[in-house]
N, C-alpha and C. Protein backbone atom coordinates (compact mmCIF):
# COMPACT_ATOMS: atom_id res chain seq x y z
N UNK A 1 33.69 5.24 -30.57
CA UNK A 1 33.70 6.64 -30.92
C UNK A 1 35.14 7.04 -31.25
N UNK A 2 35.02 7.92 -32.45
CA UNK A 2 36.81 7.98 -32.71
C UNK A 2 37.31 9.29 -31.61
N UNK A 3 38.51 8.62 -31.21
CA UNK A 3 39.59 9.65 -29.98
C UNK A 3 39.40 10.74 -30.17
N UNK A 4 39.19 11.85 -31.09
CA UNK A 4 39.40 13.14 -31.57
C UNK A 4 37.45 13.29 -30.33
N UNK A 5 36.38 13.00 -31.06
CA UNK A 5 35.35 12.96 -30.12
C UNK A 5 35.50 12.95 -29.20
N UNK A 6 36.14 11.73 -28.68
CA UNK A 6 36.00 11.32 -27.09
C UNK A 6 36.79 12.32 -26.47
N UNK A 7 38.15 12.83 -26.82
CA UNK A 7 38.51 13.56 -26.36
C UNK A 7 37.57 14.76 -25.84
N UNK A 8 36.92 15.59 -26.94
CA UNK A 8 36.37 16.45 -26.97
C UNK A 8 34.92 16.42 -25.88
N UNK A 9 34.44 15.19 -25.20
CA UNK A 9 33.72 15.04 -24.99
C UNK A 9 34.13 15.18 -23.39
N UNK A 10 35.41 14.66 -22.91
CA UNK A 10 36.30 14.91 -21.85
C UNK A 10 36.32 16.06 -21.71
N UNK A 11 36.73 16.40 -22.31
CA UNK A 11 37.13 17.87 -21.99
C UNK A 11 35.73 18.98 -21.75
N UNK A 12 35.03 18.70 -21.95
CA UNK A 12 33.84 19.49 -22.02
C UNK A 12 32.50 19.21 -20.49
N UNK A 13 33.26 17.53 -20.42
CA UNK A 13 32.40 16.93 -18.92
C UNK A 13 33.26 17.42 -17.62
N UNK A 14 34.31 16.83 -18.27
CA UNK A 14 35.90 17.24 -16.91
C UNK A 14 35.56 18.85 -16.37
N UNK A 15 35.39 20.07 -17.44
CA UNK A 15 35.65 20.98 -16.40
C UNK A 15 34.21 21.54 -16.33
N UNK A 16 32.82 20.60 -16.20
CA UNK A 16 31.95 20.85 -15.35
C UNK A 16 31.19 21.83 -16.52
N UNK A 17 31.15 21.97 -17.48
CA UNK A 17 30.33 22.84 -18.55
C UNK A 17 29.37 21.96 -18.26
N UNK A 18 28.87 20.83 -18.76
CA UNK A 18 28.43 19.87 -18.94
C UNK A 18 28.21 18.51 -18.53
N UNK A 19 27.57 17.74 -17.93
CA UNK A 19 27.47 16.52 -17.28
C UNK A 19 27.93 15.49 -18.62
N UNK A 20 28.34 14.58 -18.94
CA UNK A 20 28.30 13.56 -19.77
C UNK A 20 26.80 13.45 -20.10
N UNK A 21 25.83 13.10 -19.42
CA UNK A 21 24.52 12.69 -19.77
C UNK A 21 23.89 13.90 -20.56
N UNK A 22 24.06 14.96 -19.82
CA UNK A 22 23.72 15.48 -20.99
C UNK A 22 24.22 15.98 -22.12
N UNK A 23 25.19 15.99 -22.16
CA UNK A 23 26.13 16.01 -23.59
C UNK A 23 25.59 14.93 -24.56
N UNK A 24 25.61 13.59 -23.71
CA UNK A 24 25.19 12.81 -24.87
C UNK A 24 23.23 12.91 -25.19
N UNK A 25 22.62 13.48 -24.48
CA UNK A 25 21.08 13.88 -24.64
C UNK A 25 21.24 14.68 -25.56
N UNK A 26 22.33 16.09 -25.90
CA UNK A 26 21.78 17.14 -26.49
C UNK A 26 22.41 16.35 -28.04
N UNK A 27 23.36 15.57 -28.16
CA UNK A 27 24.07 15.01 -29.38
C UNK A 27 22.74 14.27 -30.02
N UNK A 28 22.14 13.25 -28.95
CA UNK A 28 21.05 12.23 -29.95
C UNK A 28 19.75 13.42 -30.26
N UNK A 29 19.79 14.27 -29.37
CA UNK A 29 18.84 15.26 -29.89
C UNK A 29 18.99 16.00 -31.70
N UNK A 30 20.22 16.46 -31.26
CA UNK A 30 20.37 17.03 -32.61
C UNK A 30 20.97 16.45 -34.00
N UNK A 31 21.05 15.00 -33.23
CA UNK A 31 21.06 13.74 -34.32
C UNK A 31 19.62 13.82 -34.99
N UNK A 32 18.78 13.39 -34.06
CA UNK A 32 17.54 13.17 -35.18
C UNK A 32 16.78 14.39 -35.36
N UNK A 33 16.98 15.99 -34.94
CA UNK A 33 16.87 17.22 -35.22
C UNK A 33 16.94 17.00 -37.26
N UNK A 34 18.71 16.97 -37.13
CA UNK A 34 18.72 17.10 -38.49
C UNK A 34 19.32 15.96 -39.08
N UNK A 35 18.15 14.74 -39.04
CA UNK A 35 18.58 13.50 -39.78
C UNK A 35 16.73 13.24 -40.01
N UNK A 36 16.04 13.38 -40.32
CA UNK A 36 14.52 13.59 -40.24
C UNK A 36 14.09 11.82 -41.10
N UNK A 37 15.37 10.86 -41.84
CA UNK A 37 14.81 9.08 -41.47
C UNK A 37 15.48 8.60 -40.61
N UNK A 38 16.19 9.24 -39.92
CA UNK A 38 16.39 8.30 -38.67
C UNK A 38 15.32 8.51 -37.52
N UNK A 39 14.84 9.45 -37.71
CA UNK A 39 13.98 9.65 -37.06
C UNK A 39 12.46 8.65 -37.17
N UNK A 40 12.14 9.08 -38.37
CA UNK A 40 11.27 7.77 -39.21
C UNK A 40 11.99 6.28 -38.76
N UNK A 41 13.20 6.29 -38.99
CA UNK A 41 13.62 4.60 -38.92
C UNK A 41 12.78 4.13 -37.22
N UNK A 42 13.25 4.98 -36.40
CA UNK A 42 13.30 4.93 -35.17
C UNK A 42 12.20 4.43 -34.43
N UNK A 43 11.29 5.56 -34.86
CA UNK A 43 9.56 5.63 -34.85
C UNK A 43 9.15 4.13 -35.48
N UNK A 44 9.67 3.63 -36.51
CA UNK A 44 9.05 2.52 -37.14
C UNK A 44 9.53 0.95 -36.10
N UNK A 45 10.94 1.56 -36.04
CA UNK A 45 11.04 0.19 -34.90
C UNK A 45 10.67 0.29 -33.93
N UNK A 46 10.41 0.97 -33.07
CA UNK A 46 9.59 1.42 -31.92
C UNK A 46 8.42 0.46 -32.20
N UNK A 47 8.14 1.10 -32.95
CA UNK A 47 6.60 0.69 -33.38
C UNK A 47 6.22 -0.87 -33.29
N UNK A 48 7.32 -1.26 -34.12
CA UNK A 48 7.47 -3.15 -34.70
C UNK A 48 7.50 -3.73 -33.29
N UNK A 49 8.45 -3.30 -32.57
CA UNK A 49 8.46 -3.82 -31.59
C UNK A 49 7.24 -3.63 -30.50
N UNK A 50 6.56 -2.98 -30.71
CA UNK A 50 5.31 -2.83 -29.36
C UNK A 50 5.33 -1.94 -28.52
N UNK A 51 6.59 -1.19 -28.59
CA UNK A 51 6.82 -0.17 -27.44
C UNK A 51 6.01 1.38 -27.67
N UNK A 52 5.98 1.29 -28.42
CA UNK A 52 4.85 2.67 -29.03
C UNK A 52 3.78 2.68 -29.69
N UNK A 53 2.66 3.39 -29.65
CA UNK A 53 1.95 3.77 -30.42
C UNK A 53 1.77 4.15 -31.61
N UNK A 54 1.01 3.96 -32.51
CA UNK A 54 0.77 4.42 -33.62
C UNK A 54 1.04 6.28 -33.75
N UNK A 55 0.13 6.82 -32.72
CA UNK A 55 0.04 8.16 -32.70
C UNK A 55 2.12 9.02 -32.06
N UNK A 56 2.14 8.00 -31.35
CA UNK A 56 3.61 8.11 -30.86
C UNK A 56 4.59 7.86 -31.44
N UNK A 57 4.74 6.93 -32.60
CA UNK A 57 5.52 6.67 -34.00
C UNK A 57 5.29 8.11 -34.51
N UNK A 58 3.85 8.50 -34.86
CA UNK A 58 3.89 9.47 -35.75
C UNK A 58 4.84 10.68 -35.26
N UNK A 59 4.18 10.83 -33.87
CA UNK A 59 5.02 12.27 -33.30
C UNK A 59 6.74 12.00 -33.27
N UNK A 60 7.17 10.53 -33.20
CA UNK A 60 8.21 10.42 -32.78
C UNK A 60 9.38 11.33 -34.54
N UNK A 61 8.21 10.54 -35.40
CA UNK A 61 8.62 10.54 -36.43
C UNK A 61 8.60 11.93 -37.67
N UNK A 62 7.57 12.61 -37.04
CA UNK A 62 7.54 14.45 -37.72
C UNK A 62 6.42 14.30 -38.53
N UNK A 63 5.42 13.08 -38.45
CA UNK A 63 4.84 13.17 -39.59
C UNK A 63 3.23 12.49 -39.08
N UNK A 64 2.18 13.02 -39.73
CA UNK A 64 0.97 13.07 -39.74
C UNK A 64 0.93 10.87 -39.63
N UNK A 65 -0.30 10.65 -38.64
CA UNK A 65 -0.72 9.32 -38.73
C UNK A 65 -0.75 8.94 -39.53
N UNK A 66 -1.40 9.31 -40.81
CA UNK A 66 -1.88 8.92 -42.08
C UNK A 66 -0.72 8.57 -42.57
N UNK A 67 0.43 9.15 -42.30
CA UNK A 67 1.64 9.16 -43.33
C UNK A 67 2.53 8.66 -42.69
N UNK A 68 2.64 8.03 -41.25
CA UNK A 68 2.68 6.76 -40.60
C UNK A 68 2.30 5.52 -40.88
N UNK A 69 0.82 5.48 -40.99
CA UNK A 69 0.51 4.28 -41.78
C UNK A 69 0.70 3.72 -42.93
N UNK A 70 1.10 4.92 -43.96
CA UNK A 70 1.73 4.58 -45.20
C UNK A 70 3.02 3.90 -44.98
N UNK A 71 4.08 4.77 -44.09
CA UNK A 71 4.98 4.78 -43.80
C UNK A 71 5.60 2.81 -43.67
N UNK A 72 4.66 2.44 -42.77
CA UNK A 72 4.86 1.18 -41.84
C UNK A 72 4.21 -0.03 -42.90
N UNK A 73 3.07 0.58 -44.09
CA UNK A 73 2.66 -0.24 -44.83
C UNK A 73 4.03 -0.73 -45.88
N UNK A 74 4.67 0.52 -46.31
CA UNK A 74 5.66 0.38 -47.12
C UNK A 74 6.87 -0.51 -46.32
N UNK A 75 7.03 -0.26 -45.38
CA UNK A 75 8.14 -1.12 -44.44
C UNK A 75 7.84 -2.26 -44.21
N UNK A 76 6.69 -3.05 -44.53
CA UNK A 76 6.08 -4.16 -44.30
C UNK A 76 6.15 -4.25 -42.67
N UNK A 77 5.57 -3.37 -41.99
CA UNK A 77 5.34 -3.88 -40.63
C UNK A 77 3.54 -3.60 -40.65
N UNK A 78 2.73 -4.75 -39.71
CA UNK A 78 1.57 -4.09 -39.42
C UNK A 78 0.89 -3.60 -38.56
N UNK A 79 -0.11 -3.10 -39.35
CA UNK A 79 -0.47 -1.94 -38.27
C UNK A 79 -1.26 -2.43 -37.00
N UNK A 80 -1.44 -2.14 -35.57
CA UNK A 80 -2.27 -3.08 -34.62
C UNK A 80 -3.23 -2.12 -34.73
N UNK A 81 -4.70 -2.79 -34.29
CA UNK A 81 -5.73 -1.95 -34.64
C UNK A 81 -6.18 -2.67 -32.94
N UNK A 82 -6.84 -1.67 -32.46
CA UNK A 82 -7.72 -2.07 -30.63
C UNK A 82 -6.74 -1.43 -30.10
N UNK A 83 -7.03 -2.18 -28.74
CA UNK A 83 -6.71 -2.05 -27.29
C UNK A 83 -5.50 -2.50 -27.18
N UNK A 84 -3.94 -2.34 -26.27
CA UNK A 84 -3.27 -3.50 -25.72
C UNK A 84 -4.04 -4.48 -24.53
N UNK A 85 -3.62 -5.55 -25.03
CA UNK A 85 -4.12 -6.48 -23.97
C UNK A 85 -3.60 -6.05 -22.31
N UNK A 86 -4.14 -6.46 -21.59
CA UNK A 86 -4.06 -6.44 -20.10
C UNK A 86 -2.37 -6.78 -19.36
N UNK A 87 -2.62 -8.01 -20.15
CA UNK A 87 -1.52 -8.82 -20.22
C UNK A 87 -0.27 -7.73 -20.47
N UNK A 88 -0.58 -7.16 -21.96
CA UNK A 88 0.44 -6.34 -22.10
C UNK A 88 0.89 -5.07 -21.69
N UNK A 89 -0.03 -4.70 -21.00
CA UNK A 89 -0.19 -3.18 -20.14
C UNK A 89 0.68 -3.90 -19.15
N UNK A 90 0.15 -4.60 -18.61
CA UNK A 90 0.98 -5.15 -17.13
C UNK A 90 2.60 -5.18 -17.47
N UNK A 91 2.47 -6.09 -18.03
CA UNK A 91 4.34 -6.31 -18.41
C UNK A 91 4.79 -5.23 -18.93
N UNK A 92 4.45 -4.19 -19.60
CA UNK A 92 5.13 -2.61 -20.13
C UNK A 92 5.18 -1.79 -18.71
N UNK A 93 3.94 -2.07 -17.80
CA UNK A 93 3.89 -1.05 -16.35
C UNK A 93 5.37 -1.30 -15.29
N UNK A 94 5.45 -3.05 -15.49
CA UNK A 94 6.46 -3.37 -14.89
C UNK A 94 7.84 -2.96 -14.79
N UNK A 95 7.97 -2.84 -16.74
CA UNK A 95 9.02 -2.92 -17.30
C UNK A 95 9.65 -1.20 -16.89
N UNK A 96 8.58 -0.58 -16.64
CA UNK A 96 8.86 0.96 -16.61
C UNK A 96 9.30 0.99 -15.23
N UNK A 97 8.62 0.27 -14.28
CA UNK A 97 9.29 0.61 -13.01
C UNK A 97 10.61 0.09 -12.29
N UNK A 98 10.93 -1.16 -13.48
CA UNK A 98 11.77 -1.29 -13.27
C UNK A 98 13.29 -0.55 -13.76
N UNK A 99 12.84 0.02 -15.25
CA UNK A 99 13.82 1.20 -15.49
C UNK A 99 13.92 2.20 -14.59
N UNK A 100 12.82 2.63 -13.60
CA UNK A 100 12.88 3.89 -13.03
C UNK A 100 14.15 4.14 -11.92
């Protein structure tokens, strides 16, 4: 991060306005507020990777399922159609409690 930021970011945690964490929550917030394909990018790798839903890409992403699925067709990722396996519920349940 360039010094002029970081500074600014000090100065704003140091005298207690603000926690760091959430300074940096409200920044990635209003990163993809007003960046509306990073938002899309985001949603799509989410997606590739397994960690989200179809319906949860969409919301992640501002935009109707339908236009998700276009979305992910054009990106060459595909779409999963069913259930997650058992298998994979388990290891995502894990994975969450272990972030917690």
């Amino acid at each position: 991060m360039p010094e002029t930021i970081e500074k600014r970011f000090k100065t704003l945690t140091e005298k207690g306005y603000i926690t760091e964490e959430e300074l940096r929550e409200k920044a990635y917030r209003s990163l993809l507020r007003n960046n509306p394909d990073l938002r899309i990018t985001l949603a799509v790798e989410e997606y590739r990777k397994g960690e989200i839903t179809l319906n949860r890409a969409a919301e992640i992403a501002g935009i109707t399922t339908e236009e998700m699925k276009e979305t992910l067709k054009r990106r060459g990722v595909e779409i999963r159609r069913g259930f997650t396996p058992e298998k994979k519920k388990s290891e995502k349940a894990k994975r969450l409690v272990e972030e917690a």
